[in-house]
Protein backbone atom coordinates (compact mmCIF):
# COMPACT_ATOMS: atom_id res chain seq x y z
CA UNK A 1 -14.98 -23.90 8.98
CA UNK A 2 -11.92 -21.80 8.63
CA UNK A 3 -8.25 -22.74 8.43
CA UNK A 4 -4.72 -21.16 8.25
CA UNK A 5 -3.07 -21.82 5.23
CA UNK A 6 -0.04 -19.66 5.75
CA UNK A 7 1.22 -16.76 8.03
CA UNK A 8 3.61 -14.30 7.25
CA UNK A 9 4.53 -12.73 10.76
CA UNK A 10 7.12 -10.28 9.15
CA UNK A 11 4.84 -9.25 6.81
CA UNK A 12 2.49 -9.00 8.52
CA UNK A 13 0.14 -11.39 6.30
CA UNK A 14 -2.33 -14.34 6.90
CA UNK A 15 -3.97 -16.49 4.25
CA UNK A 16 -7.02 -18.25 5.36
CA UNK A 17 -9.06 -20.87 3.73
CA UNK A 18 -13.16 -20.63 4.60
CA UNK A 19 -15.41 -23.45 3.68
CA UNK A 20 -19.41 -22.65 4.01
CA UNK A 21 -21.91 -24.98 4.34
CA UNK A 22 -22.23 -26.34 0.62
CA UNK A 23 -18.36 -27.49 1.40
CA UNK A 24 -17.62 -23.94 -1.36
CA UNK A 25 -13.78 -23.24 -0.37
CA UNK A 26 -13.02 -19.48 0.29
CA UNK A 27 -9.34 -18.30 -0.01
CA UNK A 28 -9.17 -14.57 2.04
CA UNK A 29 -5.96 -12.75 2.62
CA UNK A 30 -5.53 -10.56 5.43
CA UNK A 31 -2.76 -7.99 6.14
CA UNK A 32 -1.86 -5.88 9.31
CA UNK A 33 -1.52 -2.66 8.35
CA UNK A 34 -0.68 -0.69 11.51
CA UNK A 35 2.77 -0.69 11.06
CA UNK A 36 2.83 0.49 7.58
CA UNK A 37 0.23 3.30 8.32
CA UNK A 38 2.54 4.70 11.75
CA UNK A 39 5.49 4.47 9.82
CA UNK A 40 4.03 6.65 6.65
CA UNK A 41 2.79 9.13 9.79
CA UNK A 42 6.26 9.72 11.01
CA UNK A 43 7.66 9.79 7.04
CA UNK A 44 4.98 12.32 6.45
CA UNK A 45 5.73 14.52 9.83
CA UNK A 46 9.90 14.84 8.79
CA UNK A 47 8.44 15.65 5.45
CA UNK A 48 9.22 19.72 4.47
CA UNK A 49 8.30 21.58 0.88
CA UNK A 50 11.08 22.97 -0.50
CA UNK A 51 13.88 20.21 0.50
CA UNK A 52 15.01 18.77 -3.00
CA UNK A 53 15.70 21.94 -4.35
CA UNK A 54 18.78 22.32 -5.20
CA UNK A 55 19.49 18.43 -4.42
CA UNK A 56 20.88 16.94 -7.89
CA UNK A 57 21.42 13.68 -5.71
CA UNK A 58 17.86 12.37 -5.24
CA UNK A 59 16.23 11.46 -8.71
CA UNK A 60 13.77 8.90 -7.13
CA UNK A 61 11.60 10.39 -4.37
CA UNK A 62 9.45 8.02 -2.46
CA UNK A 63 6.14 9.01 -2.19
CA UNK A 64 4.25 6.54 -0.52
CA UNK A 65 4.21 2.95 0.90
CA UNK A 66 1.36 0.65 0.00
CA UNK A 67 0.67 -2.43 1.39
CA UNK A 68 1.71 -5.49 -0.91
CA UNK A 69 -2.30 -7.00 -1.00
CA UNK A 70 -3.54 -3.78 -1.53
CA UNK A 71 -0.49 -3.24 -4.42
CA UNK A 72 -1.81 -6.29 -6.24
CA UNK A 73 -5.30 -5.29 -5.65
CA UNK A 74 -4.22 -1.98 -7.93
CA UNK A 75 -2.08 -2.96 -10.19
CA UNK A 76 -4.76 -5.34 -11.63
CA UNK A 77 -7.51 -2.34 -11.50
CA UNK A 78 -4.84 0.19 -13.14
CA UNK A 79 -2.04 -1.87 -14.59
CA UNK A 80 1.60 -1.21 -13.42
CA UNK A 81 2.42 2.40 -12.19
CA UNK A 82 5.07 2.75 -15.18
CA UNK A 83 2.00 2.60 -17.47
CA UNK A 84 -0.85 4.21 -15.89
CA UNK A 85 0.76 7.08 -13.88
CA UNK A 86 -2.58 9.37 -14.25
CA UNK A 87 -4.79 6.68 -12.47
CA UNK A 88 -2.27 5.84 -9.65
CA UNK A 89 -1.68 9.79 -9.44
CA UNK A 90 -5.24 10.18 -8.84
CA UNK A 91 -5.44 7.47 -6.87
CA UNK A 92 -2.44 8.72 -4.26
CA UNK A 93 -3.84 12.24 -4.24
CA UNK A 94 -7.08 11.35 -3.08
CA UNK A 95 -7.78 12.23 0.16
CA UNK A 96 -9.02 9.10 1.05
CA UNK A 97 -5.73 7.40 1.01
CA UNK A 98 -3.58 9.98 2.23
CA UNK A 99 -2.02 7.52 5.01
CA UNK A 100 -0.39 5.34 2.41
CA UNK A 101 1.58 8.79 1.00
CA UNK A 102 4.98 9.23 2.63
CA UNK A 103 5.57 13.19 2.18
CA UNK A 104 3.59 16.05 1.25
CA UNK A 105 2.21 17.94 -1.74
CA UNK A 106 0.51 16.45 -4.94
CA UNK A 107 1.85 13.72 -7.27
């Protein structure tokens, strides 16, 4: 049997609880990430090399948008970004999650 715990609409985030047959309780936590991935399209597409030279304005750059589960999911493989920058680097460059990067180039 499965039941809603909680729903996060703005989010985009539901947390379900699953119960099998030998009454075992399952806690799974689902997030919609179409919005996050359109909006990191459109981020990449006004994205153009060469634009913060020069600018002495923008110290932080954003470079990519994760979803919060998959954030948590992360941090506890690589430990907070502050800390580990090599392995979240890596992780961001990969080709496999270039949708969650918001501009172009390498970190």
């Amino acid at each position: 049997m499965k039941k809603l715990i909680s729903a996060d609409k703005s989010a985009g985030k539901e947390t379900w609880m699953n119960f099998d047959r030998n009454g075992q309780a399952e806690i799974i936590q689902k997030q919609h990430i179409k919005e996050v991935l359109e909006a990191n399209k459109r981020q990449q597409n006004e994205w153009e090399y060469g634009k913060l030279i020069g600018n002495t304005q923008r110290h932080h750059q954003k470079v990519a948008d994760i979803p919060n589960l998959l954030y948590v999911q992360l941090k506890e493989k690589f430990g907070h970004p502050a800390d580990n920058p090599r392995e979240w680097a890596r992780w961001l460059n990969d080709p496999d999650n270039r949708h969650f990067r918001t501009g172009g180039g390498r970190i």
